[in-house]
C-alpha atoms as a PDB file:
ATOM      1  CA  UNK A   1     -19.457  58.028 -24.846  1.00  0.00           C
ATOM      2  CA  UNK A   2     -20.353  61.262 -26.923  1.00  0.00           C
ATOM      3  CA  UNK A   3     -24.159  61.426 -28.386  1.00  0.00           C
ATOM      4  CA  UNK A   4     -24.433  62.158 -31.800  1.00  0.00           C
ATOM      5  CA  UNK A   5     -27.083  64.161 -33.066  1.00  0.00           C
ATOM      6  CA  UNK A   6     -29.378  62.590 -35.436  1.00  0.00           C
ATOM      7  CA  UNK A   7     -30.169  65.846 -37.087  1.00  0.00           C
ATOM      8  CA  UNK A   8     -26.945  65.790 -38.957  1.00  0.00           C
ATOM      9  CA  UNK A   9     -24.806  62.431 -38.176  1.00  0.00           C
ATOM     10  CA  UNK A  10     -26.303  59.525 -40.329  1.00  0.00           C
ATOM     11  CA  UNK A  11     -26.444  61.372 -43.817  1.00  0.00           C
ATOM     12  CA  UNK A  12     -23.077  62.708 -43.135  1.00  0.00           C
ATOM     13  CA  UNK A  13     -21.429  59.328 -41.570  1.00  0.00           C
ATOM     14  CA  UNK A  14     -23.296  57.496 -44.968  1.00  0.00           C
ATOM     15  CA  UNK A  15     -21.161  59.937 -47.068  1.00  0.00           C
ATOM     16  CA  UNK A  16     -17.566  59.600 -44.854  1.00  0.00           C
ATOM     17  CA  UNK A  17     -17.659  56.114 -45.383  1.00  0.00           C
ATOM     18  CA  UNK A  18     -19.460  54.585 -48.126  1.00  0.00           C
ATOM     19  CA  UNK A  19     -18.655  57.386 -50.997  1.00  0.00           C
ATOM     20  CA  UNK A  20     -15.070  58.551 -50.930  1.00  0.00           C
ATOM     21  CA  UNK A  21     -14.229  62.191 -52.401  1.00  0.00           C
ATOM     22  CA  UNK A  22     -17.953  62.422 -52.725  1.00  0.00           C
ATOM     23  CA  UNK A  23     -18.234  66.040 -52.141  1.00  0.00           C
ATOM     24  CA  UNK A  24     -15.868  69.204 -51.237  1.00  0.00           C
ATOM     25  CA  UNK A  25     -15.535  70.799 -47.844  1.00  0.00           C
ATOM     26  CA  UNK A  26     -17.196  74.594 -48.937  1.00  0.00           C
ATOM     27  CA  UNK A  27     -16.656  76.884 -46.248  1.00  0.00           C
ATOM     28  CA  UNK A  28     -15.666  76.763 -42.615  1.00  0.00           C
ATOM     29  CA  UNK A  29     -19.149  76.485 -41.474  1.00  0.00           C
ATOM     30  CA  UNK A  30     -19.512  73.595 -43.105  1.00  0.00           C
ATOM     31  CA  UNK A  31     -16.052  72.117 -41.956  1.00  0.00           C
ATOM     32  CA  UNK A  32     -17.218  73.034 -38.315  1.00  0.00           C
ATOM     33  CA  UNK A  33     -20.177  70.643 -38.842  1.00  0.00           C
ATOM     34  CA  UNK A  34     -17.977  67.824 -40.657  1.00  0.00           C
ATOM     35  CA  UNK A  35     -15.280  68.237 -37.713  1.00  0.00           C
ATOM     36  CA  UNK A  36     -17.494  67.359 -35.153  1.00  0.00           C
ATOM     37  CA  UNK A  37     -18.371  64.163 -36.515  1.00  0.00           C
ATOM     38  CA  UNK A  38     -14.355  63.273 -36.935  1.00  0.00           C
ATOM     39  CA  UNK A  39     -13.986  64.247 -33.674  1.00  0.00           C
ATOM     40  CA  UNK A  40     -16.328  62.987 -31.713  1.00  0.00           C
ATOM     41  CA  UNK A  41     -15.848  59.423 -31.276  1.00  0.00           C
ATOM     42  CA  UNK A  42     -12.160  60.575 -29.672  1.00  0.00           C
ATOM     43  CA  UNK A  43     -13.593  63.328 -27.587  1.00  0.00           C
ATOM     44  CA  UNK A  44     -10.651  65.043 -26.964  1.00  0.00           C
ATOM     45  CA  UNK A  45      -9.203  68.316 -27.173  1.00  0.00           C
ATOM     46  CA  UNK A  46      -6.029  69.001 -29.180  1.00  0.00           C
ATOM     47  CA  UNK A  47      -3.814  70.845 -26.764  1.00  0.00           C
ATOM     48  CA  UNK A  48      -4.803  70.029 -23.136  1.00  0.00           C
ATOM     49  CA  UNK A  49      -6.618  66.295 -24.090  1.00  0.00           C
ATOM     50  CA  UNK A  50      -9.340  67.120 -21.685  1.00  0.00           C
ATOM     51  CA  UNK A  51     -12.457  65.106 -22.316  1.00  0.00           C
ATOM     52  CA  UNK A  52     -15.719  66.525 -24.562  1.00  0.00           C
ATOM     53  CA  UNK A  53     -18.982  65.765 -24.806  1.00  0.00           C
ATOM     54  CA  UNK A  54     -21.019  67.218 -26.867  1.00  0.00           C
ATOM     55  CA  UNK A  55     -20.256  71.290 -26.262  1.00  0.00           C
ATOM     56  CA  UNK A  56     -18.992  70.609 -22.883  1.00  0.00           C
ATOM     57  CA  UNK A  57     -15.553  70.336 -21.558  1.00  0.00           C
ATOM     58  CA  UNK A  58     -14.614  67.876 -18.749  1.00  0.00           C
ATOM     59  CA  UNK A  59     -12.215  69.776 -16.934  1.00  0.00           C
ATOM     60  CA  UNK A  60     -11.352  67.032 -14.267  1.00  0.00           C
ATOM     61  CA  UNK A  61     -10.013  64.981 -17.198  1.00  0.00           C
ATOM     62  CA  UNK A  62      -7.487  66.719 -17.736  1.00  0.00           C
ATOM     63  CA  UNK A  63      -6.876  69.028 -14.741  1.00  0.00           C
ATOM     64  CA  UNK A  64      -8.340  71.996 -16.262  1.00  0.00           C
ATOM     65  CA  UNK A  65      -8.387  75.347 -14.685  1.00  0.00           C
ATOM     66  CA  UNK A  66      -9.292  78.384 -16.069  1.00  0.00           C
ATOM     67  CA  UNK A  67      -7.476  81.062 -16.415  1.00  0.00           C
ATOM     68  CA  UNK A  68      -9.610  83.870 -17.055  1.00  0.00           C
ATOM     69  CA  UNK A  69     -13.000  83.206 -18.655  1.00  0.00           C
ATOM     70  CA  UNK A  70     -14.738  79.771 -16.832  1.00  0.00           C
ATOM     71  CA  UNK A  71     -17.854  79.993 -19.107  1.00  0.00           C
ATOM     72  CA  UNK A  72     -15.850  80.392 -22.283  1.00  0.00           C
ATOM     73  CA  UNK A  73     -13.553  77.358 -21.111  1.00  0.00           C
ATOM     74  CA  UNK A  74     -16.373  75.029 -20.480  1.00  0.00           C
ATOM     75  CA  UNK A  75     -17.202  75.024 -23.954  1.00  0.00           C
ATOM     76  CA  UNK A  76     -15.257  73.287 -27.297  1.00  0.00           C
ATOM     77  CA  UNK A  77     -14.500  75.538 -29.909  1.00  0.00           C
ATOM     78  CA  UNK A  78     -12.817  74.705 -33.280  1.00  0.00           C
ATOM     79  CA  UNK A  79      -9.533  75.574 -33.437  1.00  0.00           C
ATOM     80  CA  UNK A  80      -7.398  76.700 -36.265  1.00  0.00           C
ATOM     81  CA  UNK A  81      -4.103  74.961 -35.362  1.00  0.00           C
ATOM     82  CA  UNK A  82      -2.831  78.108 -38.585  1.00  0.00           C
ATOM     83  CA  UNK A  83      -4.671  80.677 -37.336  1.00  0.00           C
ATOM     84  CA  UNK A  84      -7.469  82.581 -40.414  1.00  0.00           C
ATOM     85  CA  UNK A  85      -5.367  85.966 -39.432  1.00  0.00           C
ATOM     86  CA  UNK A  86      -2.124  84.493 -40.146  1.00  0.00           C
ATOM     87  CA  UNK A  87      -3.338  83.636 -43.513  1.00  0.00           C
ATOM     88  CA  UNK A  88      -5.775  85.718 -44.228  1.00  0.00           C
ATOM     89  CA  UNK A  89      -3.355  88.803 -44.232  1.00  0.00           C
ATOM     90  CA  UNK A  90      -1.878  87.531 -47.365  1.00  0.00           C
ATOM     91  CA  UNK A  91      -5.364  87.677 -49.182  1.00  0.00           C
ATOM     92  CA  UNK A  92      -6.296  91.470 -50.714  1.00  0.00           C
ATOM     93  CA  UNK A  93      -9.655  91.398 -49.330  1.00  0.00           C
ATOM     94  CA  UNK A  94      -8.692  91.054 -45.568  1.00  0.00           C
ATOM     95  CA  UNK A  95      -6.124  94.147 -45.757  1.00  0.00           C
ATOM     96  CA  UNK A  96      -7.897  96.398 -48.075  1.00  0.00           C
ATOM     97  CA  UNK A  97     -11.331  95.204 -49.048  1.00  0.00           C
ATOM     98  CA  UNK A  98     -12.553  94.302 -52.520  1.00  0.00           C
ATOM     99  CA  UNK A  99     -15.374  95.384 -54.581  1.00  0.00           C
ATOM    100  CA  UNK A 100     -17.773  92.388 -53.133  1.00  0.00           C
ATOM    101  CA  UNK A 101     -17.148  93.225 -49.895  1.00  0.00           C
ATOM    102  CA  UNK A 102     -19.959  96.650 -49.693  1.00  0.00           C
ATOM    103  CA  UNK A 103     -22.934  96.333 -47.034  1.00  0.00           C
ATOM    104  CA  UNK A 104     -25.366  99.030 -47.082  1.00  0.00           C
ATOM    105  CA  UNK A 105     -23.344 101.390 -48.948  1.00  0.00           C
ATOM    106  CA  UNK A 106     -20.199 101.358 -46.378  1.00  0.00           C
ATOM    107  CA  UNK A 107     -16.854  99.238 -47.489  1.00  0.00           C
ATOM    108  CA  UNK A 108     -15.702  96.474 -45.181  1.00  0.00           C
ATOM    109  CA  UNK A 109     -12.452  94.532 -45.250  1.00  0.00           C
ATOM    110  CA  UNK A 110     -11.288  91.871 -42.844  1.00  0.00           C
ATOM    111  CA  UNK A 111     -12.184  87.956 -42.477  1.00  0.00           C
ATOM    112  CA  UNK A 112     -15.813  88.560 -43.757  1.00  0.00           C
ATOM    113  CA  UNK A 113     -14.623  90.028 -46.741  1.00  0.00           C
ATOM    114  CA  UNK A 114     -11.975  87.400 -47.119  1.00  0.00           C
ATOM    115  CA  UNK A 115     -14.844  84.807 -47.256  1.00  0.00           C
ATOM    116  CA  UNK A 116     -15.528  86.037 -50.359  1.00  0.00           C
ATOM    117  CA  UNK A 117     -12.735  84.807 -52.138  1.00  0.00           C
ATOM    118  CA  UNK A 118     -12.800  80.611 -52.674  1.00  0.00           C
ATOM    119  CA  UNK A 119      -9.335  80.234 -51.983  1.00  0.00           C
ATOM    120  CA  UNK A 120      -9.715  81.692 -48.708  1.00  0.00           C
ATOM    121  CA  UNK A 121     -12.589  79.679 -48.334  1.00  0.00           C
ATOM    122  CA  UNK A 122     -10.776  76.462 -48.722  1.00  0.00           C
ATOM    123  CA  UNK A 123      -8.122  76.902 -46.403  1.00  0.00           C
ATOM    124  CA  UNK A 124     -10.495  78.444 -43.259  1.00  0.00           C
ATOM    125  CA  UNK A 125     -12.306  75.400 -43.863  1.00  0.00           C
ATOM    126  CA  UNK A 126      -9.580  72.634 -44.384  1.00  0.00           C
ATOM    127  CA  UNK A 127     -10.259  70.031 -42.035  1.00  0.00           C
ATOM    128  CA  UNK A 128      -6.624  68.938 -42.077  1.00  0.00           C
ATOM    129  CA  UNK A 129      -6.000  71.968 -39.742  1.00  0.00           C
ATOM    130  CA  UNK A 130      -9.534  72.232 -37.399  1.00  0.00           C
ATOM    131  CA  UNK A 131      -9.096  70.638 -34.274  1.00  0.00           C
ATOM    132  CA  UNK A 132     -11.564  70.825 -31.122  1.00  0.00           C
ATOM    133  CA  UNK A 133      -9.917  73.142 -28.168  1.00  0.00           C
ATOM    134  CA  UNK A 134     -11.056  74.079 -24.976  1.00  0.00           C
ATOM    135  CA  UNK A 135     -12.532  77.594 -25.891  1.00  0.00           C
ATOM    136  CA  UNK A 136     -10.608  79.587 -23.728  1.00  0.00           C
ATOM    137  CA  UNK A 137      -7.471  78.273 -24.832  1.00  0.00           C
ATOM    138  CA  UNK A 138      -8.572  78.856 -28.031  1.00  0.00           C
ATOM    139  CA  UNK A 139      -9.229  82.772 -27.333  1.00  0.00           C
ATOM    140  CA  UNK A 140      -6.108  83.152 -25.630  1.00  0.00           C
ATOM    141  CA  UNK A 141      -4.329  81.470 -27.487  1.00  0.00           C
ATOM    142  CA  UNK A 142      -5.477  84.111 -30.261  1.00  0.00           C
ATOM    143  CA  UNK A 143      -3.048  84.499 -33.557  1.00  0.00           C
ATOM    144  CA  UNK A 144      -0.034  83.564 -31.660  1.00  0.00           C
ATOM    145  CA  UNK A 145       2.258  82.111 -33.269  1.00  0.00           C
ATOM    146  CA  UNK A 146       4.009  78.220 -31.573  1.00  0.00           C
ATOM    147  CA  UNK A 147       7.397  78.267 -30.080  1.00  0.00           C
ATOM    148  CA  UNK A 148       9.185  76.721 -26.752  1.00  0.00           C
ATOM    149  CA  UNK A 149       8.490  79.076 -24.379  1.00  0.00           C
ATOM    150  CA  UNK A 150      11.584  77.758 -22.177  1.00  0.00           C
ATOM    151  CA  UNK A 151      12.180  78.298 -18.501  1.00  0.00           C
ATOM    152  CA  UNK A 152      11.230  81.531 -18.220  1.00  0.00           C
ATOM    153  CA  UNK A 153       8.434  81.030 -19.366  1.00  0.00           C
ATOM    154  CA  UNK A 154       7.250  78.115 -17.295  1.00  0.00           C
ATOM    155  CA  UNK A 155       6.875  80.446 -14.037  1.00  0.00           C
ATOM    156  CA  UNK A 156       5.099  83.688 -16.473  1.00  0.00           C
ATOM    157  CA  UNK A 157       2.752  84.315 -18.900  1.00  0.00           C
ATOM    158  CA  UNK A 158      -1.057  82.879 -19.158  1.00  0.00           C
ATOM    159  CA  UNK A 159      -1.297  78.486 -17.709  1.00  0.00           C
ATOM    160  CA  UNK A 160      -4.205  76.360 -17.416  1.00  0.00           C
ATOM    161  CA  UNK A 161      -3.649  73.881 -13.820  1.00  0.00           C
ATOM    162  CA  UNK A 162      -2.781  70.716 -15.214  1.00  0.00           C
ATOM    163  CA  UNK A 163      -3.196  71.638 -18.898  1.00  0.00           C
ATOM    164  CA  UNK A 164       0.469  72.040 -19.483  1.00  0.00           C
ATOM    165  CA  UNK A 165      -0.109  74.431 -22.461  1.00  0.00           C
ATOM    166  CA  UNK A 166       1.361  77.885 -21.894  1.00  0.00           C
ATOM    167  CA  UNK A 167       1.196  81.489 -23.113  1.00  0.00           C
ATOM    168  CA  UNK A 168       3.817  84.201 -23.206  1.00  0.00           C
ATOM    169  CA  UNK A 169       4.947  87.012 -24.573  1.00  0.00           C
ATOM    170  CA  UNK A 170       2.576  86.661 -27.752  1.00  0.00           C
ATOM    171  CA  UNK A 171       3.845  82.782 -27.909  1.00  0.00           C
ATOM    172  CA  UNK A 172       1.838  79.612 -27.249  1.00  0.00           C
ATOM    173  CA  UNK A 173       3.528  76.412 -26.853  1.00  0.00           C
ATOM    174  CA  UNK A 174       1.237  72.869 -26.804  1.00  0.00           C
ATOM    175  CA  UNK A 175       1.852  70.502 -24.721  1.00  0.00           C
ATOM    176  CA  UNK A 176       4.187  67.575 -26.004  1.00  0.00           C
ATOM    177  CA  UNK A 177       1.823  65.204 -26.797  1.00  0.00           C
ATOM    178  CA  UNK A 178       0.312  67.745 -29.274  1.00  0.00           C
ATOM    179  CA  UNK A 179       3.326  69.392 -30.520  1.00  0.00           C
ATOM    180  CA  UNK A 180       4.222  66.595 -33.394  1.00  0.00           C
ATOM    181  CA  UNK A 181       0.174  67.159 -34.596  1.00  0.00           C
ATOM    182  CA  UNK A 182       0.785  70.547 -34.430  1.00  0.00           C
ATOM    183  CA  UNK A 183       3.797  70.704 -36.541  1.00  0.00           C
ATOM    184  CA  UNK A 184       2.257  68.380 -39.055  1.00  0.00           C
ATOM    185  CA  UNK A 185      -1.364  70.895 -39.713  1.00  0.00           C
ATOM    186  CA  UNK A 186       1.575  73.662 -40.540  1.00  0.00           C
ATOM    187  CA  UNK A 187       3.729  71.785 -42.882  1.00  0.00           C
ATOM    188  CA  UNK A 188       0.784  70.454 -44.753  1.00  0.00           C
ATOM    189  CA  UNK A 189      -1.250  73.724 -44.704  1.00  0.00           C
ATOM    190  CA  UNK A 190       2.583  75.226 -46.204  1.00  0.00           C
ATOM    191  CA  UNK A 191       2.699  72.797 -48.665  1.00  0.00           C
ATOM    192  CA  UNK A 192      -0.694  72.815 -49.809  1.00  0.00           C
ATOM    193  CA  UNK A 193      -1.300  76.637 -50.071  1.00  0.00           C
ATOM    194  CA  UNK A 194       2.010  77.919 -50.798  1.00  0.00           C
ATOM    195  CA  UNK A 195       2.705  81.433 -51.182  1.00  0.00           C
ATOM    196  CA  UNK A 196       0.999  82.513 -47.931  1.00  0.00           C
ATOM    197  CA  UNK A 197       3.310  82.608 -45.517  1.00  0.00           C
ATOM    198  CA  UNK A 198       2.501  80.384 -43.618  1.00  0.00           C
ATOM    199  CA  UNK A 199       6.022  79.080 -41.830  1.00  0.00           C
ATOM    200  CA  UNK A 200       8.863  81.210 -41.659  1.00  0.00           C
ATOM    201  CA  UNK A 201      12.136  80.085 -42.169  1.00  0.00           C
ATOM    202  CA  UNK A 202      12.665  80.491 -37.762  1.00  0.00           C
ATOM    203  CA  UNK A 203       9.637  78.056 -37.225  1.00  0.00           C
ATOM    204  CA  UNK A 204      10.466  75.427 -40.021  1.00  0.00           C
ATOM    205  CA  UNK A 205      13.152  74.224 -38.198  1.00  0.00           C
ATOM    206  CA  UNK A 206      10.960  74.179 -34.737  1.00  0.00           C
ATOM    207  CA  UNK A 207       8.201  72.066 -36.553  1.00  0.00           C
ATOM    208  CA  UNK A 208      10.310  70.322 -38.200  1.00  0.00           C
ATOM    209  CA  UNK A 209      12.243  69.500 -34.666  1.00  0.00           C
ATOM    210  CA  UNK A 210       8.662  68.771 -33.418  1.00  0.00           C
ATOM    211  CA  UNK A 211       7.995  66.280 -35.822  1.00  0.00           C
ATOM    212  CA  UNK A 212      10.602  64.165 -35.364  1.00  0.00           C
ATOM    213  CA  UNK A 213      10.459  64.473 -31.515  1.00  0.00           C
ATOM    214  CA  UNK A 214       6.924  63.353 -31.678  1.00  0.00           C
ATOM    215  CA  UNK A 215       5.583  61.206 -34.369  1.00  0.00           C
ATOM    216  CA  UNK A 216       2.313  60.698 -35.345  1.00  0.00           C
ATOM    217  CA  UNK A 217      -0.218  58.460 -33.332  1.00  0.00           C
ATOM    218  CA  UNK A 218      -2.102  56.168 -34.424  1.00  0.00           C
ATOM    219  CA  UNK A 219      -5.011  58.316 -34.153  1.00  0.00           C
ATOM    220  CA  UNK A 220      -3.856  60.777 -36.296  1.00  0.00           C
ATOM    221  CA  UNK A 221      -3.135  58.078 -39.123  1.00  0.00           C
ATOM    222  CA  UNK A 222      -7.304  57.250 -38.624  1.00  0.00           C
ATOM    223  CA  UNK A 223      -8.674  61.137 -38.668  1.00  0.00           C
ATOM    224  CA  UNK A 224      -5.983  61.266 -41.729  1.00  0.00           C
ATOM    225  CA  UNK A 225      -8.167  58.277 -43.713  1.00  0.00           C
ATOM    226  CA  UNK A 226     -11.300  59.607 -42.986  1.00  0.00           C
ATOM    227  CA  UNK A 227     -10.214  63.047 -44.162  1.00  0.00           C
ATOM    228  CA  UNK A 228      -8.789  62.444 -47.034  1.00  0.00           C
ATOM    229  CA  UNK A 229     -12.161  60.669 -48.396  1.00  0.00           C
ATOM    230  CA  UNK A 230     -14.143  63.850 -47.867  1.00  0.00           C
ATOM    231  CA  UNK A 231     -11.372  66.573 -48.904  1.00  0.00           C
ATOM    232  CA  UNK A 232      -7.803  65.552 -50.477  1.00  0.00           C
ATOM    233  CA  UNK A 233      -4.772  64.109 -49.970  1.00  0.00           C
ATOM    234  CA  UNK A 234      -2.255  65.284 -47.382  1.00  0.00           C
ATOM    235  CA  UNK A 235       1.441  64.083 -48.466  1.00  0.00           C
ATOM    236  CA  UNK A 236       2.405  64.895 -44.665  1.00  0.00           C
ATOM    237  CA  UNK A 237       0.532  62.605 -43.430  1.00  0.00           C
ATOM    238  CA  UNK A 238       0.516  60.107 -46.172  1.00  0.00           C
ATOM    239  CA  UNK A 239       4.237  59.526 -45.886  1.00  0.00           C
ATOM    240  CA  UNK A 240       3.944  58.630 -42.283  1.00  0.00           C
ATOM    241  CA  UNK A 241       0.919  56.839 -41.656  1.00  0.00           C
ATOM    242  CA  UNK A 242       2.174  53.334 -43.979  1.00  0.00           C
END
């Protein structure tokens, strides 16, 4: 059973559940600290479900084996099922810079500069699409973006032992069990930020495929409620979770 630190947990279980809506996600730092209390009742990562506690990944729960960094995969990270890049290119700020975005006299453009728009903001920190990964997944799996790999690709590329996931050719495909949760952080994220490109027309039918294939678990319908207390509404998820 995962401990819960004290430091943090009771004031912000006391706001989850006894005062709905009763404040806004700021930032992604924030999110971070809000997603580990979602989380960590579950305890399990998004696309291997290996076991967490805490910081620390259970690799024998899953049949874990690292690929190429054994320190980073040890450790949960928080995963941005829409990866900040993918989005972030569409804001002015990451690609050219802005005039808030000056340290010491020298320009700077990118995510940090990014952070200083609120829209940006929102979506790095939307808890609808922060999930806990096994860090080196999460580094690997970088900005790509999903797909089915196929046969080919089952036999190449980047695997993790009996974490299914794979990696190749710039594509990561989840295992099945995390493919319909997957597809479900994209469609909202599309529908709740449009204009940022974040599906293309070739992956709309793939999630959309993914959905259907795998529908959402009852423990999706629960992290759903809780979020939706502490941020907004997801339609997504609202029209299957009855």
């Amino acid at each position: 059973m995962p401990v819960f630190s004290t430091r943090f947990a009771w004031p912000l279980i006391a706001l989850l559940f006894t005062t709905p809506s009763a404040f806004a996600v700021k930032d992604f730092r924030e999110a971070k600290r809000i997603a580990k209390e979602l989380h960590a009742a579950r305890g399990l990562t998004l696309y291997c479900r290996c076991r967490y506690s805490g910081k620390t990944v259970d690799f024998e729960s899953c049949g874990y084996r690292p690929a190429r960094d054994p320190k980073r995969a040890r450790r949960i990270e928080w995963e941005h099922v829409v990866p900040a890049e993918a989005f972030g290119q569409s804001f002015v700020e990451w690609r050219e810079g802005g005039p808030r975005c000056v340290k010491k006299g020298r320009p700077f453009r990118g995510r940090k500069c990014a952070e200083k728009n609120p829209e940006f903001n929102r979506m790095e920190g939307d808890l609808y699409n922060l999930f806990p990964a096994v860090g080196e997944v999460n580094g690997l799996r970088s900005n790509y973006s999903m797909a089915e790999i196929g046969a080919l690709g089952k036999f190449a590329g980047i695997t993790f032992g009996g974490c299914a996931a794979r990696i190749f050719e710039s594509k990561f495909e989840p295992m099945d069990f995390a493919k319909g949760t997957v597809a479900r952080a994209y469609l909202y994220m599309d529908g709740e930020y449009p204009g940022h490109g974040i599906i293309s027309d070739k992956n709309r039918k793939l999630f959309a495929a993914w959905d259907a294939a795998h529908p959402v678990e009852p423990w999706e319908c629960d992290l759903y409620r809780r979020i939706r207390r502490i941020q907004n509404e997801n339609p997504v998820l609202a029209s299957r979770c009855k």
